[in-house]
C-alpha atoms as a PDB file:
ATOM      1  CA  UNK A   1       0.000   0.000   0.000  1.00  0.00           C
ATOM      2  CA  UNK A   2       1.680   3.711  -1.061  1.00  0.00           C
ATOM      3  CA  UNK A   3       1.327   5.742   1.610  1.00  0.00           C
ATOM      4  CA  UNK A   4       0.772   9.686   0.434  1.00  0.00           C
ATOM      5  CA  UNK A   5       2.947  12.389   2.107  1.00  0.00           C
ATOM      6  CA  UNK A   6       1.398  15.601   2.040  1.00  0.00           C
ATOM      7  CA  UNK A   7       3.454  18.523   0.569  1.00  0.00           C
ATOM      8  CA  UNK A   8       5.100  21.084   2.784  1.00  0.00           C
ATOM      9  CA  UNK A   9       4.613  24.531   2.600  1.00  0.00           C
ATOM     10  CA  UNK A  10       8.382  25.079   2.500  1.00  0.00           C
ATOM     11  CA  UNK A  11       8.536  23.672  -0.941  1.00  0.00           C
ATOM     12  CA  UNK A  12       7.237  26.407  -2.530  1.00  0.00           C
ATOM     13  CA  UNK A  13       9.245  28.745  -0.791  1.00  0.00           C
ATOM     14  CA  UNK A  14      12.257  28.845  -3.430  1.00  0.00           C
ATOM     15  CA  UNK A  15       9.803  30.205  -6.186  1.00  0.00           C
ATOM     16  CA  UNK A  16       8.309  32.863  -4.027  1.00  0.00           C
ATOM     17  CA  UNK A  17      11.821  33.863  -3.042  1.00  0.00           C
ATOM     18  CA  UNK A  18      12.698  33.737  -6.727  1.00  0.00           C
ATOM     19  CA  UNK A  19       9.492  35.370  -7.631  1.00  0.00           C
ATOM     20  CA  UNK A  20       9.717  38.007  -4.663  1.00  0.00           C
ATOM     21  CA  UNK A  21      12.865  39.253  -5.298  1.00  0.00           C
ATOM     22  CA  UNK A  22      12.474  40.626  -8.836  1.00  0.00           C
ATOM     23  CA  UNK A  23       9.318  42.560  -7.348  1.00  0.00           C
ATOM     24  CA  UNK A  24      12.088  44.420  -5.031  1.00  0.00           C
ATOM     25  CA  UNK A  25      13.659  46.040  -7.738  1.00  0.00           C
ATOM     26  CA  UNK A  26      10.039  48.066  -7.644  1.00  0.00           C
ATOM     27  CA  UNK A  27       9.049  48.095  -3.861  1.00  0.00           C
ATOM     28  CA  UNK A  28      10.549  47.972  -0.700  1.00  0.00           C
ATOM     29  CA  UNK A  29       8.778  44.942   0.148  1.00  0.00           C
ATOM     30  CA  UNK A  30       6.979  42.229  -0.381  1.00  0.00           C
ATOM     31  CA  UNK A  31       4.402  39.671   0.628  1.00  0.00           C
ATOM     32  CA  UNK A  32       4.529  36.270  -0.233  1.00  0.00           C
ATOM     33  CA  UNK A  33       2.079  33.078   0.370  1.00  0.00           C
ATOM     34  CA  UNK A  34       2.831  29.243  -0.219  1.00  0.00           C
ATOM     35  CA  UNK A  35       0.060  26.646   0.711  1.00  0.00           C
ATOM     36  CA  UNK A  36      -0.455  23.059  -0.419  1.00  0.00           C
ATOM     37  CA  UNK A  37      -4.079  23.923   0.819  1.00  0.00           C
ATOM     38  CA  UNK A  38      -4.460  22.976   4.090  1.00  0.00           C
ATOM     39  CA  UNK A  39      -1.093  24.891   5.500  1.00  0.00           C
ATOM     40  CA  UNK A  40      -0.566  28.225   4.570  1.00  0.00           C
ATOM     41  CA  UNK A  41       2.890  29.902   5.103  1.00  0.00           C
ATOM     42  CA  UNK A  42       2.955  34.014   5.391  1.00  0.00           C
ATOM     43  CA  UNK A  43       6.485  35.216   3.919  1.00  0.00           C
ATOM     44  CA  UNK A  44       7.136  38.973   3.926  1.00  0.00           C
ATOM     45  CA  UNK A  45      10.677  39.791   1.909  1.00  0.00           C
ATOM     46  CA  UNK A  46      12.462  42.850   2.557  1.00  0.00           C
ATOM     47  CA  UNK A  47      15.068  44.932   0.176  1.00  0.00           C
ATOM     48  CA  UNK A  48      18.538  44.958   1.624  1.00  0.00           C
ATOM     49  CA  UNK A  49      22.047  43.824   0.883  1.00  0.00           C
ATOM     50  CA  UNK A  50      21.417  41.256   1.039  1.00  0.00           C
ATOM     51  CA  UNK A  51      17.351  41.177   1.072  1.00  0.00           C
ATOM     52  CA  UNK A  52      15.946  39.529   4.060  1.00  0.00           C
ATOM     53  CA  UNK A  53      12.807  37.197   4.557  1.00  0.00           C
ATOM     54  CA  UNK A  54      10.731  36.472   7.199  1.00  0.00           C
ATOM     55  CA  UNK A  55       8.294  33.016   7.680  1.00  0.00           C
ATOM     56  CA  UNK A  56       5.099  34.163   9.736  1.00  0.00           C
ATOM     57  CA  UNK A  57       4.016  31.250  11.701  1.00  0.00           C
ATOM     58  CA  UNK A  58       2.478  28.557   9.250  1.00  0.00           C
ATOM     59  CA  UNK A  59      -1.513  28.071   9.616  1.00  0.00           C
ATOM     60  CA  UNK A  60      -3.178  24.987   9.383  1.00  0.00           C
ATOM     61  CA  UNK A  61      -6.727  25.501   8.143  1.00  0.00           C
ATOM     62  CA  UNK A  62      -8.294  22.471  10.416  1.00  0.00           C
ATOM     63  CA  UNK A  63      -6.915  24.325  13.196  1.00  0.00           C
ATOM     64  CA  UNK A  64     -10.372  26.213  14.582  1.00  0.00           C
ATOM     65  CA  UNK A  65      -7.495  28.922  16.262  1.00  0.00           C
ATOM     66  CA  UNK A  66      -5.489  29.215  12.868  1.00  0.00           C
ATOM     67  CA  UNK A  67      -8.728  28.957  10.673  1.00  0.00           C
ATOM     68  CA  UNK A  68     -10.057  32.130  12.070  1.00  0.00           C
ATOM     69  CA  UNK A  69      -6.422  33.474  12.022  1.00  0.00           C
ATOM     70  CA  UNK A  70      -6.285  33.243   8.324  1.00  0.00           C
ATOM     71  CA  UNK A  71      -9.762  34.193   7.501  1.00  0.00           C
ATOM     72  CA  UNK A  72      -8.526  37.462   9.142  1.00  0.00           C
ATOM     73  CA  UNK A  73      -5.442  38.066   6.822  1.00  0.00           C
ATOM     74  CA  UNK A  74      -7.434  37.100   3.753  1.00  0.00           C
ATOM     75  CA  UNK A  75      -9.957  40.200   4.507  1.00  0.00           C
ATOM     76  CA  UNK A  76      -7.255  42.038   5.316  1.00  0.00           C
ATOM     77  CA  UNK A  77      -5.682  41.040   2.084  1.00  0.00           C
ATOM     78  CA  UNK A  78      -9.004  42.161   0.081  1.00  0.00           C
ATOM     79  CA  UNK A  79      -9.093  45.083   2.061  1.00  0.00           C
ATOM     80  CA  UNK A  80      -5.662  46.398   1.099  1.00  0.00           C
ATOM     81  CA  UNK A  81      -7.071  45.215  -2.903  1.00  0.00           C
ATOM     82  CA  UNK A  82      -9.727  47.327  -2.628  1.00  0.00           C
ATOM     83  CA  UNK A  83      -7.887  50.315  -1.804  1.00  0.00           C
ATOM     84  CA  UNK A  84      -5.123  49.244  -4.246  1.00  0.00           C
ATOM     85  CA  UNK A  85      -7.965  49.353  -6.981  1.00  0.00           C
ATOM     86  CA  UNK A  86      -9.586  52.441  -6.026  1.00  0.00           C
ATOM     87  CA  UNK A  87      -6.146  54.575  -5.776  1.00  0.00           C
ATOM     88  CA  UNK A  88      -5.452  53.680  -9.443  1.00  0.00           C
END
């Protein structure tokens, strides 16, 4: 019987890093966000020499505490959209 590991969050994390640090070049930060659905991990990337990163706690979304957590960001997230759009 094959037993099916779930992915970790922290595989994604060289492509956002990758990703993230051309956006530098055009603000002095950034936020970044790998999941494989169930875990989400918060990155915010800095400029610098060399640029820094940061892992927020990761959030597991069958956590009732971290579900609630996240639901939080994501409005926040839309929120900060919003005003994005509406400046423009």
């Amino acid at each position: 019987m094959q037993r099916i590991t779930p992915i970790s969050t922290s595989e994604g994390l060289p492509q956002l890093l990758t990703y993230s640090y051309t956006r530098l070049e055009y603000q002095n930060s950034v936020w970044g966000l790998t999941t494989n659905g169930i875990n989400y991990q918060f990155v915010y990337i800095q400029q610098g020499h060399p640029p820094t990163y940061h892992l927020l706690p990761e959030l597991n979304l069958f956590r009732p505490e971290h579900s609630v957590e996240l639901l939080q960001v994501m409005k926040a997230i839309c929120k900060l959209s919003e005003l994005n759009i509406v400046q423009e």
